[in-house]
N, C-alpha and C. Protein backbone atom coordinates (compact mmCIF):
# COMPACT_ATOMS: atom_id res chain seq x y z
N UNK A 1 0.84 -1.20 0.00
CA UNK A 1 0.00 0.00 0.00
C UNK A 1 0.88 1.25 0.00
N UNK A 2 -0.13 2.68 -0.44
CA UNK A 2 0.45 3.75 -0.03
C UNK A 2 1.20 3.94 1.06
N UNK A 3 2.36 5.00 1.00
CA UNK A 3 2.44 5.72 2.32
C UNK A 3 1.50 7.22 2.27
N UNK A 4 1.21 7.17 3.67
CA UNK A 4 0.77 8.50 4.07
C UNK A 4 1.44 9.31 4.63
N UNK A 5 2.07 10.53 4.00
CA UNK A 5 2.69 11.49 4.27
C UNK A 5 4.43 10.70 5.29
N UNK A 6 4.73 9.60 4.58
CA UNK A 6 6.03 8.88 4.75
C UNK A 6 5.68 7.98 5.38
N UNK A 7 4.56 7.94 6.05
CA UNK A 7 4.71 6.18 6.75
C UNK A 7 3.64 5.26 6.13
N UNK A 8 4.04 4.47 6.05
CA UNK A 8 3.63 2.93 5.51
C UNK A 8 1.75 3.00 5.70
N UNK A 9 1.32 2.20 5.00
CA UNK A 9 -0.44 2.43 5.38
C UNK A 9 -0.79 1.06 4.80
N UNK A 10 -1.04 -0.03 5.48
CA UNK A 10 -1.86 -1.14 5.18
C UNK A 10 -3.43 -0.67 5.07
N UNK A 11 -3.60 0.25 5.37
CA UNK A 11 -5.42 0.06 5.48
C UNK A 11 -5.70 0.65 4.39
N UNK A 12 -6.45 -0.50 3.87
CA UNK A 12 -7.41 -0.62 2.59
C UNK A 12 -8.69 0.28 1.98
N UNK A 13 -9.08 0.93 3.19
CA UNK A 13 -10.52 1.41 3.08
C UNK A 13 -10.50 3.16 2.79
N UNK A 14 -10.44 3.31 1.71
CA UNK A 14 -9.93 4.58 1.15
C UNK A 14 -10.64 6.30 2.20
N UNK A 15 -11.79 5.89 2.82
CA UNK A 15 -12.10 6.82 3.48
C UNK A 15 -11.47 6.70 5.18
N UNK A 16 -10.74 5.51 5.30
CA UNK A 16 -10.29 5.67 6.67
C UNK A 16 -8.93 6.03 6.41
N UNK A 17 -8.32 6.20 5.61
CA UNK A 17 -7.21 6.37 4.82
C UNK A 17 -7.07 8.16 4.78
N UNK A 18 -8.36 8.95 4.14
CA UNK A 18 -8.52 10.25 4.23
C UNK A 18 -8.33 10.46 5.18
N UNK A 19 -9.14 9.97 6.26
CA UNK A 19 -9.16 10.62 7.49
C UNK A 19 -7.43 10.51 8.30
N UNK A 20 -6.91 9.61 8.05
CA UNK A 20 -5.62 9.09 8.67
C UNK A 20 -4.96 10.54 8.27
N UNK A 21 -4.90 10.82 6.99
CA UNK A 21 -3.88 12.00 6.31
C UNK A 21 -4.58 13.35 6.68
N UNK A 22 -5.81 13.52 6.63
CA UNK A 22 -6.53 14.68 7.38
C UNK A 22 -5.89 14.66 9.09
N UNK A 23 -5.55 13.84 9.69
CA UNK A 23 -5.28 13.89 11.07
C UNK A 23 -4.10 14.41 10.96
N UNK A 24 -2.61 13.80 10.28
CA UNK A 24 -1.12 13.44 10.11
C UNK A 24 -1.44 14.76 9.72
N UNK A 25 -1.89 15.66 8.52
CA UNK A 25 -1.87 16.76 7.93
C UNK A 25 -2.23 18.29 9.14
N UNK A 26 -2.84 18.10 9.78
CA UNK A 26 -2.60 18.66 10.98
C UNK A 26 -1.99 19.33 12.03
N UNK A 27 -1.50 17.70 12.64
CA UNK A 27 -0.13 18.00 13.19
C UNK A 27 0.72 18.14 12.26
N UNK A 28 0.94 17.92 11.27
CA UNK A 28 2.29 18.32 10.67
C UNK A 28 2.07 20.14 10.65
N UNK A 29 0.90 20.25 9.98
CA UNK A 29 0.73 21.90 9.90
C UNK A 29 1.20 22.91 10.54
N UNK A 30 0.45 22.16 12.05
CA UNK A 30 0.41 23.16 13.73
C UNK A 30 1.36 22.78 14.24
N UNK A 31 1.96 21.43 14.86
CA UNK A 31 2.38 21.10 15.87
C UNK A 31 4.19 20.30 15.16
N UNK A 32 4.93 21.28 14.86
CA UNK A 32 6.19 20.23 14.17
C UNK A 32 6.91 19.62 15.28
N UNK A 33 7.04 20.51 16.50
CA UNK A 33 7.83 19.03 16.99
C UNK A 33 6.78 17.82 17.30
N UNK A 34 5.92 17.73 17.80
CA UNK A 34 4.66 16.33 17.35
C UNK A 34 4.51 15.63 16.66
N UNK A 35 4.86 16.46 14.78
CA UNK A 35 5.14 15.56 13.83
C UNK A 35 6.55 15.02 13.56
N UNK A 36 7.34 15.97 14.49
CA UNK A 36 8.89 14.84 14.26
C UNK A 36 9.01 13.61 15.05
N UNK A 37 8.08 13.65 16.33
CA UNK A 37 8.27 12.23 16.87
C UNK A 37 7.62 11.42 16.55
N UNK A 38 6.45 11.88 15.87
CA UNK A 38 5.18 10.48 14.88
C UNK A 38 5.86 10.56 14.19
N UNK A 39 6.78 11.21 12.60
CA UNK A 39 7.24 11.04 11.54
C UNK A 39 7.95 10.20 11.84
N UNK A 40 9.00 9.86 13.15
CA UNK A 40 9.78 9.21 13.30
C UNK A 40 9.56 7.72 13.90
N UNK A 41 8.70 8.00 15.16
CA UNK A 41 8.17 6.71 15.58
C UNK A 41 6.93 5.94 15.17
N UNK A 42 6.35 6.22 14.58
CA UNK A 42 5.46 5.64 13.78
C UNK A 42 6.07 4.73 12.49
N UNK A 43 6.02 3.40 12.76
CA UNK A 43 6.47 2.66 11.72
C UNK A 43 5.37 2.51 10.82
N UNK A 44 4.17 2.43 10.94
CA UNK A 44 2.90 1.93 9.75
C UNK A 44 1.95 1.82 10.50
N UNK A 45 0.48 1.57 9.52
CA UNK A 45 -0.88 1.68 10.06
C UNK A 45 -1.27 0.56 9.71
N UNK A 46 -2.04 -0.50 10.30
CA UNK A 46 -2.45 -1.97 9.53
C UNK A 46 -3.63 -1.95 10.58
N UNK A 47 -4.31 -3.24 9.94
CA UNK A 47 -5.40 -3.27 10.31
C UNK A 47 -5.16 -4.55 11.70
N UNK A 48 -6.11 -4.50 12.61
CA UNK A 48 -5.77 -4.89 14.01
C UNK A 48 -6.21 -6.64 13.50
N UNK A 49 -5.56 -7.06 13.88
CA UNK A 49 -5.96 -8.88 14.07
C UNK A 49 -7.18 -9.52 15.23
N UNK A 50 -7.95 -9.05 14.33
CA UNK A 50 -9.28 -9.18 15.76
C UNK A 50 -9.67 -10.70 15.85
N UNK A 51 -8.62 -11.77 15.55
CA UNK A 51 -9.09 -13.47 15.19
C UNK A 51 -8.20 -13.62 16.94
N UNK A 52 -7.81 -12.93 17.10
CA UNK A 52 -7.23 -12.62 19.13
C UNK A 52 -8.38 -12.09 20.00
N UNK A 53 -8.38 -12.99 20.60
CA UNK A 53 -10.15 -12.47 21.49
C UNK A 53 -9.59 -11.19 22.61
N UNK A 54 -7.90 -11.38 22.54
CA UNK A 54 -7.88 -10.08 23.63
C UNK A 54 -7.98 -8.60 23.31
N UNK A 55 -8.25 -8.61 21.49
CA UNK A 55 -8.89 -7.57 21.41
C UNK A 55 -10.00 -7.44 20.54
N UNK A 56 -11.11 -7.87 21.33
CA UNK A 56 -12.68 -8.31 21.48
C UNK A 56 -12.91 -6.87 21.22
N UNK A 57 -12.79 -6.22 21.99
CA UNK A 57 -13.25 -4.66 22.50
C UNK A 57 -11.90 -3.48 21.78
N UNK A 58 -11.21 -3.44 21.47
CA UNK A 58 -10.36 -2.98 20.86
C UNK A 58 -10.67 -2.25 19.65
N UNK A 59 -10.59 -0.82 19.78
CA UNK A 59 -11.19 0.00 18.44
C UNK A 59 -9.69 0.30 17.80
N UNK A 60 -8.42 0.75 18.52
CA UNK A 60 -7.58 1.21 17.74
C UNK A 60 -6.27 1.00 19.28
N UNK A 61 -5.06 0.71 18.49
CA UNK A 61 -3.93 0.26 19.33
C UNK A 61 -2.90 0.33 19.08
N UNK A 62 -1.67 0.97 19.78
CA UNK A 62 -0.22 1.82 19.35
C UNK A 62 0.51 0.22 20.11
N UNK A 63 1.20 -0.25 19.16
CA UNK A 63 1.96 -1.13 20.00
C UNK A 63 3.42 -0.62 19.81
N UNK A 64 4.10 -0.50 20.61
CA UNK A 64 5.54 -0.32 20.75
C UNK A 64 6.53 -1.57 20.23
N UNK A 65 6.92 -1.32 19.48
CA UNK A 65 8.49 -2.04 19.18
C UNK A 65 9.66 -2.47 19.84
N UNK A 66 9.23 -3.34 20.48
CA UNK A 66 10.70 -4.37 21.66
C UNK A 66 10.77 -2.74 22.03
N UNK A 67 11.97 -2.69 22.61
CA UNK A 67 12.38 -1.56 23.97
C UNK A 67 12.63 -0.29 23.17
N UNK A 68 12.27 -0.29 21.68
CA UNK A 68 12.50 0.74 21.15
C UNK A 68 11.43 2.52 21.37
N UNK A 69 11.47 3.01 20.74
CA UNK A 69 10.42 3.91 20.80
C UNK A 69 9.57 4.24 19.65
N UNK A 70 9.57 3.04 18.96
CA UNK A 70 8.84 2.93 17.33
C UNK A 70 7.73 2.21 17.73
N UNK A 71 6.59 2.39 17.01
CA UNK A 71 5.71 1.83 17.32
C UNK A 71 4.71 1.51 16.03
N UNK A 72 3.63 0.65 16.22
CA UNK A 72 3.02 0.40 14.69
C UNK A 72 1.36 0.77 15.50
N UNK A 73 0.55 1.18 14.80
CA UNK A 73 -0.65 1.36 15.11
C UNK A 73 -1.57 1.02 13.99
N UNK A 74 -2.38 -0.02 14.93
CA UNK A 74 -3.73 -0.90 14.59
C UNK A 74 -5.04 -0.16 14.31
N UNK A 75 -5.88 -0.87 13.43
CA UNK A 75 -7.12 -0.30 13.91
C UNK A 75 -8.20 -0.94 13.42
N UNK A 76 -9.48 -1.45 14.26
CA UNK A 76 -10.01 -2.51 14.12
C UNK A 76 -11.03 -2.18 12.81
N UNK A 77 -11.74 -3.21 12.29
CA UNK A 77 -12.23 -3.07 10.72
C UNK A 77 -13.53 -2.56 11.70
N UNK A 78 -13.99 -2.49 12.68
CA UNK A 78 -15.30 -1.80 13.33
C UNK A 78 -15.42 -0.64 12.70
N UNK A 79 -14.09 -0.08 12.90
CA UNK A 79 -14.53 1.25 12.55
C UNK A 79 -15.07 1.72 11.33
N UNK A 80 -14.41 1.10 10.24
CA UNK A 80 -15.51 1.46 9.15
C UNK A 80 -16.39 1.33 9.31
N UNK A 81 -17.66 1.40 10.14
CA UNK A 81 -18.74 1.39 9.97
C UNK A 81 -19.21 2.86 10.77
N UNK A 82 -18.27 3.54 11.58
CA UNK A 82 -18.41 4.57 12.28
C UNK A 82 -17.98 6.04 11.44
N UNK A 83 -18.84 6.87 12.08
CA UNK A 83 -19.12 8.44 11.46
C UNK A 83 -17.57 8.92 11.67
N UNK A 84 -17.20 10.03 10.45
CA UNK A 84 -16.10 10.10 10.72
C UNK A 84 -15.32 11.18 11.64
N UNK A 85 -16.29 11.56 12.99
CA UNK A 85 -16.08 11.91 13.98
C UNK A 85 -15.59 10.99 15.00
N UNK A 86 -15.83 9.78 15.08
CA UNK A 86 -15.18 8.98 15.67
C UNK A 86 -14.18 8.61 15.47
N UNK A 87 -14.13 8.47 14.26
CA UNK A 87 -12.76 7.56 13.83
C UNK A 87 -11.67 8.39 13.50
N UNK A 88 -12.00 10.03 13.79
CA UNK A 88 -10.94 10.99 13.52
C UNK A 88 -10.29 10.91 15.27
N UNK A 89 -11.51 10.58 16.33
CA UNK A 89 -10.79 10.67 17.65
C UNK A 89 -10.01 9.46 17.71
N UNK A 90 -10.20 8.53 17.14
CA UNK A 90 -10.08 6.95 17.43
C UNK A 90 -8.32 7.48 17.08
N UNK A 91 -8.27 7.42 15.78
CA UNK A 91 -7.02 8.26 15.30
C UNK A 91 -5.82 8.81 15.83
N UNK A 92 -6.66 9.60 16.38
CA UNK A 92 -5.43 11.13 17.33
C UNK A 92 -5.27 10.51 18.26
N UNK A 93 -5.83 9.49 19.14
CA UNK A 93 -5.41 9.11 20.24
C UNK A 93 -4.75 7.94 20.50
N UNK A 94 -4.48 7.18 19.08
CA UNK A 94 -3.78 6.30 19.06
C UNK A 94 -2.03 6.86 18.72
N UNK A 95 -2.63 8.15 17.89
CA UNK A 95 -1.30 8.88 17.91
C UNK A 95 -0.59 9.47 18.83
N UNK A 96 -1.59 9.80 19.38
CA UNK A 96 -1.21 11.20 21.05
C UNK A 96 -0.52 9.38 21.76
N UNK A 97 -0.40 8.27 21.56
CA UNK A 97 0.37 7.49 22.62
C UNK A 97 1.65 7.40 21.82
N UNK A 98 1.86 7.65 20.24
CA UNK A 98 3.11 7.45 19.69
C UNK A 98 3.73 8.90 20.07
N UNK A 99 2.97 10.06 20.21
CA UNK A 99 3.83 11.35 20.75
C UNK A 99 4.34 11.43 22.03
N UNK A 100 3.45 10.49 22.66
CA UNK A 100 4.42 10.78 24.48
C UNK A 100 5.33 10.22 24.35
N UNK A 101 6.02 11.00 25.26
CA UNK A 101 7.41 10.76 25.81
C UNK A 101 7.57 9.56 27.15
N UNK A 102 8.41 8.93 27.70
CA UNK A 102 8.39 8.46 28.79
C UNK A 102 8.26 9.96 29.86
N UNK A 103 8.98 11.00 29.28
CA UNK A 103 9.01 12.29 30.74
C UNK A 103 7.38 12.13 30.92
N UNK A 104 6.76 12.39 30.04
CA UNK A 104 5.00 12.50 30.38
C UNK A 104 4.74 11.25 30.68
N UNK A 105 4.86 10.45 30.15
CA UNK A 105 4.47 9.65 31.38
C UNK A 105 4.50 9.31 32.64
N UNK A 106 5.88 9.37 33.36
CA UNK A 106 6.26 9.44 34.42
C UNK A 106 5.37 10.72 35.04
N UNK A 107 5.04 11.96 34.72
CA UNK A 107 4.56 12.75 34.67
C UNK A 107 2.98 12.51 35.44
N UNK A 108 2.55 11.39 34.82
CA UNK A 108 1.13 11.14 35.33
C UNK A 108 0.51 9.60 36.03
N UNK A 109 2.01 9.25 36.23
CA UNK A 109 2.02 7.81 36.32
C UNK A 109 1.53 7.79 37.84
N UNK A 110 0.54 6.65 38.25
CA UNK A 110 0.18 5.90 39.38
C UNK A 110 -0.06 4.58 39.46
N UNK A 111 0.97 4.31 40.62
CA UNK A 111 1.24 3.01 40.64
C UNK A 111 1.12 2.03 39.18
N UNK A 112 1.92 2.12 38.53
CA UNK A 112 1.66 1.83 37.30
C UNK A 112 0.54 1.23 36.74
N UNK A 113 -0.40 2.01 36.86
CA UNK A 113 -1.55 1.76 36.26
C UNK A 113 -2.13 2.47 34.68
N UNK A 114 -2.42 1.55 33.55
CA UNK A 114 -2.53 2.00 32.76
C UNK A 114 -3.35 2.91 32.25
N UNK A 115 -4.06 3.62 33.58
CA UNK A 115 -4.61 5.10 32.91
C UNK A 115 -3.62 6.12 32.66
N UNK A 116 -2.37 6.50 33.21
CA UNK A 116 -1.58 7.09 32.95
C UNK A 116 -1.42 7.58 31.28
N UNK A 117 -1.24 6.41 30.73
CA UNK A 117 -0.55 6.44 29.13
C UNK A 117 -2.10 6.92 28.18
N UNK A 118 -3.37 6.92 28.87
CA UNK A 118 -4.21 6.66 28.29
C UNK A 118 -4.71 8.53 28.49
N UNK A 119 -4.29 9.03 29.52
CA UNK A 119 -4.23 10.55 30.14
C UNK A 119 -3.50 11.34 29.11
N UNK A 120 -2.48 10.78 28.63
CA UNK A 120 -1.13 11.37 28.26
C UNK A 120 -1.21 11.22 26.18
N UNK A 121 -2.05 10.36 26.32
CA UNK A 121 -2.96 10.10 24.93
C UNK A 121 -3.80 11.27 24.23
N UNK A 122 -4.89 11.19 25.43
CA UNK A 122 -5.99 12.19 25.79
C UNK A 122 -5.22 13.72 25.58
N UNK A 123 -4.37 13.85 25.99
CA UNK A 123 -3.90 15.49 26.45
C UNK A 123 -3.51 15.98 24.79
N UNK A 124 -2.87 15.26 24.06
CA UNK A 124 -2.55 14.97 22.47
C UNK A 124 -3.76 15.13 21.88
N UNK A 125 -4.72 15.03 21.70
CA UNK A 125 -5.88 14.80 21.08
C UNK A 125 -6.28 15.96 21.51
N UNK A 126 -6.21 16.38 22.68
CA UNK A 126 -7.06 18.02 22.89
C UNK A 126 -5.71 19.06 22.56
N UNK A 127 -4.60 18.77 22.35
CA UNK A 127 -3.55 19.86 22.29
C UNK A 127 -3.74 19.85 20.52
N UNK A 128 -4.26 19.30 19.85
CA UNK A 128 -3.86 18.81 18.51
C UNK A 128 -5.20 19.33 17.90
N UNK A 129 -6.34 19.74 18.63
CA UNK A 129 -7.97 20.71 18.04
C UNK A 129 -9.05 19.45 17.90
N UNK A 130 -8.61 18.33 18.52
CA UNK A 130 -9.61 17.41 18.08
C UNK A 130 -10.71 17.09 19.47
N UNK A 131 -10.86 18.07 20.34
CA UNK A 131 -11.94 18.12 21.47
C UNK A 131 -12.88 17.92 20.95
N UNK A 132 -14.08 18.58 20.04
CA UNK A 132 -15.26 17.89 19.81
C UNK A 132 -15.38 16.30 19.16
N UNK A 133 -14.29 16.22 18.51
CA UNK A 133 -14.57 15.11 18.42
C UNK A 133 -14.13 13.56 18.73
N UNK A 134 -13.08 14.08 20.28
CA UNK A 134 -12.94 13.42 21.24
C UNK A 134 -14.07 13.06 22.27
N UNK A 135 -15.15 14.16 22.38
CA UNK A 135 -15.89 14.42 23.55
C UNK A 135 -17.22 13.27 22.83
N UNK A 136 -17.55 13.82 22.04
CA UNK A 136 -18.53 12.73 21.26
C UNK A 136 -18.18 11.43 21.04
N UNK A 137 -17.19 11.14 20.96
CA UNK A 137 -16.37 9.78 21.02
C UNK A 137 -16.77 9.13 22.12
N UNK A 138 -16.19 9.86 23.29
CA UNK A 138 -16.61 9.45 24.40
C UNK A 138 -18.13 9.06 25.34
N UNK A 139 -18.73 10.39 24.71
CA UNK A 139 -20.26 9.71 24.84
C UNK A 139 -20.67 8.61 23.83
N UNK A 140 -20.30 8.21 22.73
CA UNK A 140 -20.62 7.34 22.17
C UNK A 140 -20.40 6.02 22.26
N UNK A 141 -18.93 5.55 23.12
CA UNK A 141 -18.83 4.41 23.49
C UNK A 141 -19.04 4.57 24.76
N UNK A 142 -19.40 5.42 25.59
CA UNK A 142 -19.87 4.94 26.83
C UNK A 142 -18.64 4.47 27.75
N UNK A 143 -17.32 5.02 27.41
CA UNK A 143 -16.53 4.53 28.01
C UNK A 143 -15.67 4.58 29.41
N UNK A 144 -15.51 4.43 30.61
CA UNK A 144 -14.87 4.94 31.43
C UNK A 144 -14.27 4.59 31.72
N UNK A 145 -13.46 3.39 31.21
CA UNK A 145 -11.68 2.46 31.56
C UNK A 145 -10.67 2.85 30.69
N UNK A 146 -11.47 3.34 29.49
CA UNK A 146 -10.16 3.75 28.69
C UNK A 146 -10.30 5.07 27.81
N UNK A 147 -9.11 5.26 27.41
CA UNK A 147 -9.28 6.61 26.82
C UNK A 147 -8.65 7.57 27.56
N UNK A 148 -8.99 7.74 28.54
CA UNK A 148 -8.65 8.15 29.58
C UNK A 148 -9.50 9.34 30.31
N UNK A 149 -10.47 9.92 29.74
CA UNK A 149 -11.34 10.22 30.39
C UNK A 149 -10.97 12.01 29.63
N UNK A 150 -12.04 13.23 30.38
CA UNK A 150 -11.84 14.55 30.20
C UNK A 150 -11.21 15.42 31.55
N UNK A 151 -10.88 16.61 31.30
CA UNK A 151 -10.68 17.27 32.26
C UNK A 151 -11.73 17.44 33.46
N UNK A 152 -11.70 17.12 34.87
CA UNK A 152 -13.02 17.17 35.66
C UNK A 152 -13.53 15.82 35.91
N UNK A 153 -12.79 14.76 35.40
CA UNK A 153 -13.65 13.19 35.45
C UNK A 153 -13.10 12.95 36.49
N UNK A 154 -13.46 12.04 37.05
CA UNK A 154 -13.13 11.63 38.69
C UNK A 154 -13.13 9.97 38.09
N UNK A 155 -11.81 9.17 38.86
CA UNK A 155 -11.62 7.78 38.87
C UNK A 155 -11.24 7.31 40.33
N UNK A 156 -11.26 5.68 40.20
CA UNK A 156 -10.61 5.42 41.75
C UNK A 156 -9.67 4.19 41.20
N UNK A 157 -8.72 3.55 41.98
CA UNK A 157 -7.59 3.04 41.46
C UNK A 157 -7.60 2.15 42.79
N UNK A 158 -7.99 0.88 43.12
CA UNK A 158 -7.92 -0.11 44.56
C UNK A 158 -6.01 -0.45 44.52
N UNK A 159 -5.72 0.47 45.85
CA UNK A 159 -4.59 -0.42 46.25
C UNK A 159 -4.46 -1.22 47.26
N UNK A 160 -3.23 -2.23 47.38
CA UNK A 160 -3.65 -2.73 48.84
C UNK A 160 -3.89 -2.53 49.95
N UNK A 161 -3.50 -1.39 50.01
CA UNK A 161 -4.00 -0.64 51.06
C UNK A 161 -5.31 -0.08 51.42
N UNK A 162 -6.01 0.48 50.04
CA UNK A 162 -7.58 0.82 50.26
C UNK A 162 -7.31 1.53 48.43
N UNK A 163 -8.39 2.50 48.53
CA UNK A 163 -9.10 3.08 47.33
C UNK A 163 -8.32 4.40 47.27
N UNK A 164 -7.91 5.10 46.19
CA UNK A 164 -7.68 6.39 45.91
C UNK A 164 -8.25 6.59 45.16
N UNK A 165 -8.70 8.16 44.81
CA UNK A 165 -9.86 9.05 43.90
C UNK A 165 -9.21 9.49 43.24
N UNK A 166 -9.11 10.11 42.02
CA UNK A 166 -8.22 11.13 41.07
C UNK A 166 -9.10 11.91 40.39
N UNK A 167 -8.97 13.01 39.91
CA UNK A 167 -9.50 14.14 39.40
C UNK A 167 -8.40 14.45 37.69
N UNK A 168 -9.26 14.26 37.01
CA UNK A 168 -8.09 14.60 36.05
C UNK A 168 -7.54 16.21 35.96
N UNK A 169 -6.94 16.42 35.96
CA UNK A 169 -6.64 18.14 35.87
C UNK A 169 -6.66 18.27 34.35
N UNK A 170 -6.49 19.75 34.14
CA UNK A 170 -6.53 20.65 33.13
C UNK A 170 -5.48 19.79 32.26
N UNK A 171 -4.47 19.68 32.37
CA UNK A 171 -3.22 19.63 32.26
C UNK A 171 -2.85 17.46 32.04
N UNK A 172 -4.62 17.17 32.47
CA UNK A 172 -4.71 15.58 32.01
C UNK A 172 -3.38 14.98 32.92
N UNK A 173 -3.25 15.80 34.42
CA UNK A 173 -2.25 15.08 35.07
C UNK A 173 -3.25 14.33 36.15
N UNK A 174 -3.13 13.49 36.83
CA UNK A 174 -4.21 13.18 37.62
C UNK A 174 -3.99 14.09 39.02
N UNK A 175 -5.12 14.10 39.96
CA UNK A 175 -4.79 15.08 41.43
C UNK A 175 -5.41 14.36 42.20
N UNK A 176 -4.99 13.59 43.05
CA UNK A 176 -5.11 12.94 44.39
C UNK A 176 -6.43 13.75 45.20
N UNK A 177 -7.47 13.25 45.23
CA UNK A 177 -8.20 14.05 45.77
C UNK A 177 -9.40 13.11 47.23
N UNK A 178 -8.90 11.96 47.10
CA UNK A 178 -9.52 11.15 48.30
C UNK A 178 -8.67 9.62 48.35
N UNK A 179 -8.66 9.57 49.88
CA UNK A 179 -8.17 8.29 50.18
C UNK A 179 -8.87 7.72 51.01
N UNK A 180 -8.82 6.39 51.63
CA UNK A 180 -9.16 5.62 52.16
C UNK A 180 -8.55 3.94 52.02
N UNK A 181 -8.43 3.93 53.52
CA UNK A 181 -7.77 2.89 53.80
C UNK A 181 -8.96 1.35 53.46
N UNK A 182 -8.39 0.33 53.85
CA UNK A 182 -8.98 -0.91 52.92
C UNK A 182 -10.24 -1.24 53.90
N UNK A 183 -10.51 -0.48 55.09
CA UNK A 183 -12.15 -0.47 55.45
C UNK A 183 -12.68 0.39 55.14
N UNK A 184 -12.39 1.65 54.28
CA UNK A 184 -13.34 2.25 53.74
C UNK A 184 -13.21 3.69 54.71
N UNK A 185 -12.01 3.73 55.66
CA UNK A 185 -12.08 4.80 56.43
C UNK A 185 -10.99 5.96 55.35
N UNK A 186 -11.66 6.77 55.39
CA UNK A 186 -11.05 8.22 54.62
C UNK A 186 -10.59 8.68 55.43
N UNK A 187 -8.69 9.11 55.02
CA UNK A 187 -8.01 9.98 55.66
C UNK A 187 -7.59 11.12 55.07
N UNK A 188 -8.20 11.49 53.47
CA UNK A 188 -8.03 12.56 52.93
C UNK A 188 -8.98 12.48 51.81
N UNK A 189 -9.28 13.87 52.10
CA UNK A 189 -10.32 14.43 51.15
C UNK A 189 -10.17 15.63 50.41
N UNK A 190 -10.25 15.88 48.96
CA UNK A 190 -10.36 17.55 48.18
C UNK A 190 -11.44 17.39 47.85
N UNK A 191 -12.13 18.70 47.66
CA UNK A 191 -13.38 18.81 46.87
C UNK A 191 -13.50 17.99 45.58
N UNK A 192 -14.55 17.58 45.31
CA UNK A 192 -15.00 16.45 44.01
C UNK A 192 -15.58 17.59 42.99
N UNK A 193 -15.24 18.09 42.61
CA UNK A 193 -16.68 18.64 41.03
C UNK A 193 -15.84 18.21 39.78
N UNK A 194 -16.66 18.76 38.93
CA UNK A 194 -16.65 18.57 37.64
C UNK A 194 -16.10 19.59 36.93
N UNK A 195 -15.12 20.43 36.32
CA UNK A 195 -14.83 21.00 35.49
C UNK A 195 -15.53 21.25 33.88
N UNK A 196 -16.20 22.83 34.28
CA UNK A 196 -17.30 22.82 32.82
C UNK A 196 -16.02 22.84 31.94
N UNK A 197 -16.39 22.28 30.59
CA UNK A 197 -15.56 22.84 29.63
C UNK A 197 -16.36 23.60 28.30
């Protein structure tokens, strides 16, 4: 297959293909150092192997390259069937994981739990103009394990010790905002709301 704007493109389906180069065309426009680390770490786009039941649920997926910082990104044949508001978020946020850095990650990391990378995804996708049609994304799959959520979402994370709360900030870093030990007794609390956007 084509490349798109230098990297490799297995996917077949000529309108998910537009949208791929409408996204890449973008960041290259606005954001050049963004497009020097996708130009660079982005090895190709292929379509996801969904005959693996572990990705049953799997719309789109950045896999990293052994210990390198190259990565290839998937994307399941579902999506052709979705408006191309979705599949422009589906997109950016598989990219926003080939643009982080390990510094951002470390950045938002808890207890290594994989909302971190999924925060640090998220923050790419809104730094890059694609908020509306991240936000509709999100109401549309109904999702609250992945993705990583909006500015103002509240999560909890069970450690062995008990439950912690997080608040995503502005800034898609998480903020410690309640604890509790493993009976349920709270020894710290911040205010809970929601951030209008």
């Amino acid at each position: 297959m084509e490349n798109i704007y230098g990297i490799p493109c297995n996917i077949d389906d000529k309108r998910i293909r537009t949208i791929i180069a409408k996204v890449l065309e973008r960041i290259q426009g606005n954001f050049s150092g963004d497009w020097k680390k996708i130009s660079f770490r982005v090895t190709g786009f292929d379509w996801l192997d969904e005959s693996n039941p572990e990705y049953t649920n799997t719309l789109g997926l950045c896999v990293q390259i052994g210990a390198t910082a190259l990565s290839n990104i998937y994307f399941s044949r579902r999506i052709i069937d979705f408006d191309d508001i979705l599949v422009t978020a589906i997109i950016g946020h598989e990219l926003g994981h080939a643009a982080t850095s390990i510094v951002e990650l470390k950045s938002r990391e808890i207890n290594k739990n994989p909302v971190y990378a999924e925060l640090c995804a998220s923050r790419y996708v809104f730094k890059w103009g694609f908020v509306r049609e991240y936000i509709i994304f999100l109401l549309a799959v109904n999702s609250d394990q992945h993705y990583g959520g909006l500015p103002g979402d509240i999560f909890a994370i069970e450690y062995p010790d008990g439950e912690r709360r997080y608040r995503i900030g502005l800034d898609f870093k998480p903020i410690l905002i309640r604890t509790a030990d493993e009976n349920g007794q709270v020894f710290k609390t911040l205010p809970i709301y929601k951030i209008p956007l």
